[in-house]
PDB file of N, CA and C in Angstrom:
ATOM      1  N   UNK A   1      -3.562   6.570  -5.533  1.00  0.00           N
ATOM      2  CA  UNK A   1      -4.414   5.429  -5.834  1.00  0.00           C
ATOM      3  C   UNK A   1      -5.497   5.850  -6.832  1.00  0.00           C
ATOM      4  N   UNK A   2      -5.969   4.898  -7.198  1.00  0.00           N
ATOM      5  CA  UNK A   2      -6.826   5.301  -8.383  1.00  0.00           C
ATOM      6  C   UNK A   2      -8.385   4.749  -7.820  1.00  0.00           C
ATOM      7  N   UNK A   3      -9.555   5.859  -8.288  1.00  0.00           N
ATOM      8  CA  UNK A   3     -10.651   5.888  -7.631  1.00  0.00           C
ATOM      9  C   UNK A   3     -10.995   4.089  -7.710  1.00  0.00           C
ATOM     10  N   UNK A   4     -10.804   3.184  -8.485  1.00  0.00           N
ATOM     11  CA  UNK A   4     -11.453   2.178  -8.602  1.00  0.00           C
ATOM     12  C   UNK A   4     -10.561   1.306  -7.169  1.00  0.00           C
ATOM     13  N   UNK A   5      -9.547   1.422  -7.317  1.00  0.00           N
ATOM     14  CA  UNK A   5      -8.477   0.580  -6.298  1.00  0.00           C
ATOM     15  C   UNK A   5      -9.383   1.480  -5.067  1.00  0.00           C
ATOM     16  N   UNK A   6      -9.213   2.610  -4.559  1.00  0.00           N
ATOM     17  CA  UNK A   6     -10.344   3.258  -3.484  1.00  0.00           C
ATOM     18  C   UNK A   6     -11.152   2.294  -2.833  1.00  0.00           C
ATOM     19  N   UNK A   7     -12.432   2.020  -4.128  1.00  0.00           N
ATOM     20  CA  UNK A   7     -13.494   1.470  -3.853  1.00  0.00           C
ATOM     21  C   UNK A   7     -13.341   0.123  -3.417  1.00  0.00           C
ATOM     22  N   UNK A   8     -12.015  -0.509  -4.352  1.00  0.00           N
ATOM     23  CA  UNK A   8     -12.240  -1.554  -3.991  1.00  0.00           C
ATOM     24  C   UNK A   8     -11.723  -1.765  -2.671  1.00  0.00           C
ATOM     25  N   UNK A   9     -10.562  -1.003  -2.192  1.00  0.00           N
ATOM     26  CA  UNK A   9      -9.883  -1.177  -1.071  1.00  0.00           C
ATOM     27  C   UNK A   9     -11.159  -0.813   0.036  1.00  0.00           C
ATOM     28  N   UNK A  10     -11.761   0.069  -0.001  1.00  0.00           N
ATOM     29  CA  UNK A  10     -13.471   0.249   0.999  1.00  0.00           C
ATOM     30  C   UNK A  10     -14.329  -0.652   1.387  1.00  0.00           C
ATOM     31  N   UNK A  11     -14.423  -1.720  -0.048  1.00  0.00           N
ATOM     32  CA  UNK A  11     -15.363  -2.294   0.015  1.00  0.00           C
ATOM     33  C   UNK A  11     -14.690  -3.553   1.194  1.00  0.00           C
ATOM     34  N   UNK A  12     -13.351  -3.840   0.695  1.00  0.00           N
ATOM     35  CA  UNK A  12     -12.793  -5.201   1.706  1.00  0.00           C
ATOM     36  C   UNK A  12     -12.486  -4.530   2.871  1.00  0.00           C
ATOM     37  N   UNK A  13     -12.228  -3.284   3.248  1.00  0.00           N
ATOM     38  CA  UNK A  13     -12.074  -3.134   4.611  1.00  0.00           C
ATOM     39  C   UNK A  13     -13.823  -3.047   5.615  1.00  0.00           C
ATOM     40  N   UNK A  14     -14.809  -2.964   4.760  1.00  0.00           N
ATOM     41  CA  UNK A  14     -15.935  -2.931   5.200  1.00  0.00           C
ATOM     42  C   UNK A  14     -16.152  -4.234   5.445  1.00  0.00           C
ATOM     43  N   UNK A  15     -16.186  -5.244   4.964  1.00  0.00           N
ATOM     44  CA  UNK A  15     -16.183  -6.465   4.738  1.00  0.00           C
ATOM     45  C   UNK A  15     -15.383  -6.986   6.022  1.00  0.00           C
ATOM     46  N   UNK A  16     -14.209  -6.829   6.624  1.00  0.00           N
ATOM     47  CA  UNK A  16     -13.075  -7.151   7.321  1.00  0.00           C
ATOM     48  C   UNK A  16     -14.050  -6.604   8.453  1.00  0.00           C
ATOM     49  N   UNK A  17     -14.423  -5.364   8.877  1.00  0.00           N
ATOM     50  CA  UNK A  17     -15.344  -5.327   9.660  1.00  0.00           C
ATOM     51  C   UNK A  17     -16.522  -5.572  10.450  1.00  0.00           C
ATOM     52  N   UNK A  18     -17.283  -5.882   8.937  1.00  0.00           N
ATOM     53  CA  UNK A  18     -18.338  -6.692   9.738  1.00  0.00           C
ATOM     54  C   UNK A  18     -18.001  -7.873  10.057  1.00  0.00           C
ATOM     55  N   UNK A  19     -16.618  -9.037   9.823  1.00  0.00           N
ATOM     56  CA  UNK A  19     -16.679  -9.813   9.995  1.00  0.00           C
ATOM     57  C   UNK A  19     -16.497  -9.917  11.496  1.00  0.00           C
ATOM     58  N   UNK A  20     -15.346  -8.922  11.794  1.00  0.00           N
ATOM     59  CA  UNK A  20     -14.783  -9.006  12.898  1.00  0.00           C
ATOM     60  C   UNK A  20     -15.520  -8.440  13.922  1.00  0.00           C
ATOM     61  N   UNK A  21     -16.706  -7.864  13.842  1.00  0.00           N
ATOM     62  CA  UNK A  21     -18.002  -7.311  14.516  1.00  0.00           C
ATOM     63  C   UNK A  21     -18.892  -8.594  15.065  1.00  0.00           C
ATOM     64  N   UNK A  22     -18.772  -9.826  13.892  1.00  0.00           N
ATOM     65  CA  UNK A  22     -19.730 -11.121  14.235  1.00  0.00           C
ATOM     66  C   UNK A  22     -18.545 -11.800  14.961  1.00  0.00           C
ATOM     67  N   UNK A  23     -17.238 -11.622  14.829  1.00  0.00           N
ATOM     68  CA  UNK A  23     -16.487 -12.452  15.715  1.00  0.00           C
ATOM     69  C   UNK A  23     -16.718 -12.054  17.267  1.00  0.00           C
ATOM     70  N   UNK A  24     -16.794 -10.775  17.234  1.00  0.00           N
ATOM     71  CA  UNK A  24     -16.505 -10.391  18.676  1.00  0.00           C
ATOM     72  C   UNK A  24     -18.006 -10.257  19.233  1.00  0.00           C
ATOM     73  N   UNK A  25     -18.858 -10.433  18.715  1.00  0.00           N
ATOM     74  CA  UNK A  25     -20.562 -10.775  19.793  1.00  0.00           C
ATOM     75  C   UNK A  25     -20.406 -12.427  19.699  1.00  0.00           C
ATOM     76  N   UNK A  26     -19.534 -12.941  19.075  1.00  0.00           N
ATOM     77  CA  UNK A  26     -19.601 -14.727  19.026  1.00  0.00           C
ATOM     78  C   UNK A  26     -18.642 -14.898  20.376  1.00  0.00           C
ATOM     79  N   UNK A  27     -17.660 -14.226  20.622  1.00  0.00           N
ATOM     80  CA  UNK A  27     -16.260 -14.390  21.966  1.00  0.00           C
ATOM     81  C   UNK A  27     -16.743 -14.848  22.623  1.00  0.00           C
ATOM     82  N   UNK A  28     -15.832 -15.898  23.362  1.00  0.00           N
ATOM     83  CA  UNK A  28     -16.677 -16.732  24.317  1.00  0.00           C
ATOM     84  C   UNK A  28     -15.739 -15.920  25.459  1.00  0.00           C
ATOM     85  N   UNK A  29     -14.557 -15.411  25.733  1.00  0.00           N
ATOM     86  CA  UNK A  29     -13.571 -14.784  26.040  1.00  0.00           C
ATOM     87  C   UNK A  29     -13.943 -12.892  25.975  1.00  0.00           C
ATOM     88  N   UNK A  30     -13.760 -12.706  27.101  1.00  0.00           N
ATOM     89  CA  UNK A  30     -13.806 -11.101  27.071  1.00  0.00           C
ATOM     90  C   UNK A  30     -12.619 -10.209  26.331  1.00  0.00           C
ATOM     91  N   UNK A  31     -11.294 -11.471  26.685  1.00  0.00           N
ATOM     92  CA  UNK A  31     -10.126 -10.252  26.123  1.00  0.00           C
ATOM     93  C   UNK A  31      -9.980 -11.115  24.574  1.00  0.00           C
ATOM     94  N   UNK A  32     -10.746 -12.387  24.015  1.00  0.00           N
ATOM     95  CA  UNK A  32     -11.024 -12.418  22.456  1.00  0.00           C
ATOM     96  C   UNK A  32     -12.280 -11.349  22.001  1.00  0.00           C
ATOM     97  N   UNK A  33     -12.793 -10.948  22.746  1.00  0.00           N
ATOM     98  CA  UNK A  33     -13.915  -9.732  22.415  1.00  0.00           C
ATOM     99  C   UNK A  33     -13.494  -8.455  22.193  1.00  0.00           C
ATOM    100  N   UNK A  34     -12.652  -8.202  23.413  1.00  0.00           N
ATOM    101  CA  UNK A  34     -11.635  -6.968  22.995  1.00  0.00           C
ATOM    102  C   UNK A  34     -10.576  -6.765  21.779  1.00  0.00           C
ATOM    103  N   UNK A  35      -9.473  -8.042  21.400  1.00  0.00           N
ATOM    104  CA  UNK A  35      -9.265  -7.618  20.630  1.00  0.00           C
ATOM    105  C   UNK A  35      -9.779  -7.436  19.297  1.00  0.00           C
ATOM    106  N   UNK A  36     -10.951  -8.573  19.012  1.00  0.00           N
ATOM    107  CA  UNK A  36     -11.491  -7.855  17.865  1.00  0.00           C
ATOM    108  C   UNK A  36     -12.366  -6.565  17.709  1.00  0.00           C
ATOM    109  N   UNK A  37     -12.257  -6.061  18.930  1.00  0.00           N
ATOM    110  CA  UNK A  37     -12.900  -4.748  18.724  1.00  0.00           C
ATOM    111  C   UNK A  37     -11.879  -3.592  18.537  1.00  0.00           C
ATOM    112  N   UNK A  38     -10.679  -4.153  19.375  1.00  0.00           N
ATOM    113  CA  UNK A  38      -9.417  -3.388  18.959  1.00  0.00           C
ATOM    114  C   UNK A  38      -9.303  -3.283  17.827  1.00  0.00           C
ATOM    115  N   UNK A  39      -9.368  -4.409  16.954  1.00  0.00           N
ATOM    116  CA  UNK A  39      -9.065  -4.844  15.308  1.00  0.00           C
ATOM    117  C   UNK A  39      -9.931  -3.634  14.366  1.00  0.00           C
ATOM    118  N   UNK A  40     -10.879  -4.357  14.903  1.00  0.00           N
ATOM    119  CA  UNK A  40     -12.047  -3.455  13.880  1.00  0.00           C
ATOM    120  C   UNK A  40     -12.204  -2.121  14.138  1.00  0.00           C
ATOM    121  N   UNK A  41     -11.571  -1.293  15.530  1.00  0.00           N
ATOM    122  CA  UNK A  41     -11.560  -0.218  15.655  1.00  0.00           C
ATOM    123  C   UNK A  41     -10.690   0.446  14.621  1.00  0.00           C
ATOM    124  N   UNK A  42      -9.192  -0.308  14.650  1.00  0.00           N
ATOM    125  CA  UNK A  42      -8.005   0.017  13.729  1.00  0.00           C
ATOM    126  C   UNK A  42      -8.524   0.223  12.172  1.00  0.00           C
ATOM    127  N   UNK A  43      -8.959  -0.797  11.280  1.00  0.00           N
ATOM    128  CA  UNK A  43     -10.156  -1.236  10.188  1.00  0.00           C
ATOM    129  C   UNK A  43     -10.890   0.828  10.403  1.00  0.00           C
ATOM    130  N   UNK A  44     -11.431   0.780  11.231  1.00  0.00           N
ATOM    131  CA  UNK A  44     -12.166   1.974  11.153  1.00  0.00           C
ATOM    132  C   UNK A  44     -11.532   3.365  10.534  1.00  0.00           C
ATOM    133  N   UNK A  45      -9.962   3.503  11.522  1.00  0.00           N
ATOM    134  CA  UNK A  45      -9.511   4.410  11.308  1.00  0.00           C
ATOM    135  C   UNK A  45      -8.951   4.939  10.031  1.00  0.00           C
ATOM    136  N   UNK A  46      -8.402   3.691   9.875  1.00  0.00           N
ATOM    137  CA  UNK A  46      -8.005   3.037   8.103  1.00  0.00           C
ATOM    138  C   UNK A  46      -9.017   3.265   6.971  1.00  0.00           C
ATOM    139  N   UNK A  47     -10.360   3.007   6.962  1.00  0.00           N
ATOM    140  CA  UNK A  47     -11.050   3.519   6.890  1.00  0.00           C
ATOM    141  C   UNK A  47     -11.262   5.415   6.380  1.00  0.00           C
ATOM    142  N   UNK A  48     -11.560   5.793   7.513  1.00  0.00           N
ATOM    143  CA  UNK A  48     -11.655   7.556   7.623  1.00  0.00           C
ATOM    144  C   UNK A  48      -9.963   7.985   6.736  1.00  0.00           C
ATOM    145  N   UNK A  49      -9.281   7.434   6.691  1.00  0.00           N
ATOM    146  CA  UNK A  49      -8.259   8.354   6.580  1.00  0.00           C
ATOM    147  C   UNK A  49      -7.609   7.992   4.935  1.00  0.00           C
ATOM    148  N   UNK A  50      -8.496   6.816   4.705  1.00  0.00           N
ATOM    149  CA  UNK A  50      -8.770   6.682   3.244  1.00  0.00           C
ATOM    150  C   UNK A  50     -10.072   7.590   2.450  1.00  0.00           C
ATOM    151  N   UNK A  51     -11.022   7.492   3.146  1.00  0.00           N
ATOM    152  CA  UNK A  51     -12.087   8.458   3.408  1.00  0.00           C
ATOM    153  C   UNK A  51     -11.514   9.863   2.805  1.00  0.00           C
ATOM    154  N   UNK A  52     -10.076  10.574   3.474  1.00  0.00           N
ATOM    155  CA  UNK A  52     -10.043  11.510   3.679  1.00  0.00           C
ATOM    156  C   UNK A  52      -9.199  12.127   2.168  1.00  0.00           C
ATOM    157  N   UNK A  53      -8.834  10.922   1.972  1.00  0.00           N
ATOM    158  CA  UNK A  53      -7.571  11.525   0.619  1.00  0.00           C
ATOM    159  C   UNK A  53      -8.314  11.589  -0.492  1.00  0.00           C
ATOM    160  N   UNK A  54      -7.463  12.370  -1.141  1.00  0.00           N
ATOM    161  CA  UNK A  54      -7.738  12.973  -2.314  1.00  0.00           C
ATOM    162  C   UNK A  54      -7.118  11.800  -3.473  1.00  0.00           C
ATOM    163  N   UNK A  55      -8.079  10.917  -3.983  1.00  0.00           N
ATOM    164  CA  UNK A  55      -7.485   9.612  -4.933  1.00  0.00           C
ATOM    165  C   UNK A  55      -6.821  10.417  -6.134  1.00  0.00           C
ATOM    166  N   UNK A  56      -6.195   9.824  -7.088  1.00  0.00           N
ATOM    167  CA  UNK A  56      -6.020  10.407  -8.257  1.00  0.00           C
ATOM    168  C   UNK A  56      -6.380   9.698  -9.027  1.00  0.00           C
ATOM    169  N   UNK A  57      -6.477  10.178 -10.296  1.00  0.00           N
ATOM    170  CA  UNK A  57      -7.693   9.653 -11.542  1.00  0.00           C
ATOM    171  C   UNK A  57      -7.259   8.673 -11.862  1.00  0.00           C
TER     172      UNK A  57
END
């Protein structure tokens, strides 16, 4: 991937997060609370392991 696709791919998974962070303190439902925390946990990992690679130019 190329550093700009990176950023941009960072910036919408950050984005996807906080959304799903305001979904799940909005749950009126404990197991709609869970899975968006499931969600956004996944988002996280996705995250770090983009985090972790080495982009190419």
């Amino acid at each position: 991937m190329y550093n700009k696709d990176v950023s941009i791919c960072k910036r919408v998974i950050l984005d996807m997060i906080s959304e799903l962070e305001r979904k799940e303190k909005k749950a009126e439902f404990a197991t709609e609370s869970w899975e968006y925390m499931m969600d956004r946990l996944a988002l996280m990992k996705v995250l770090d392991v983009i985090k972790k690679e080495k982009p190419n130019k």
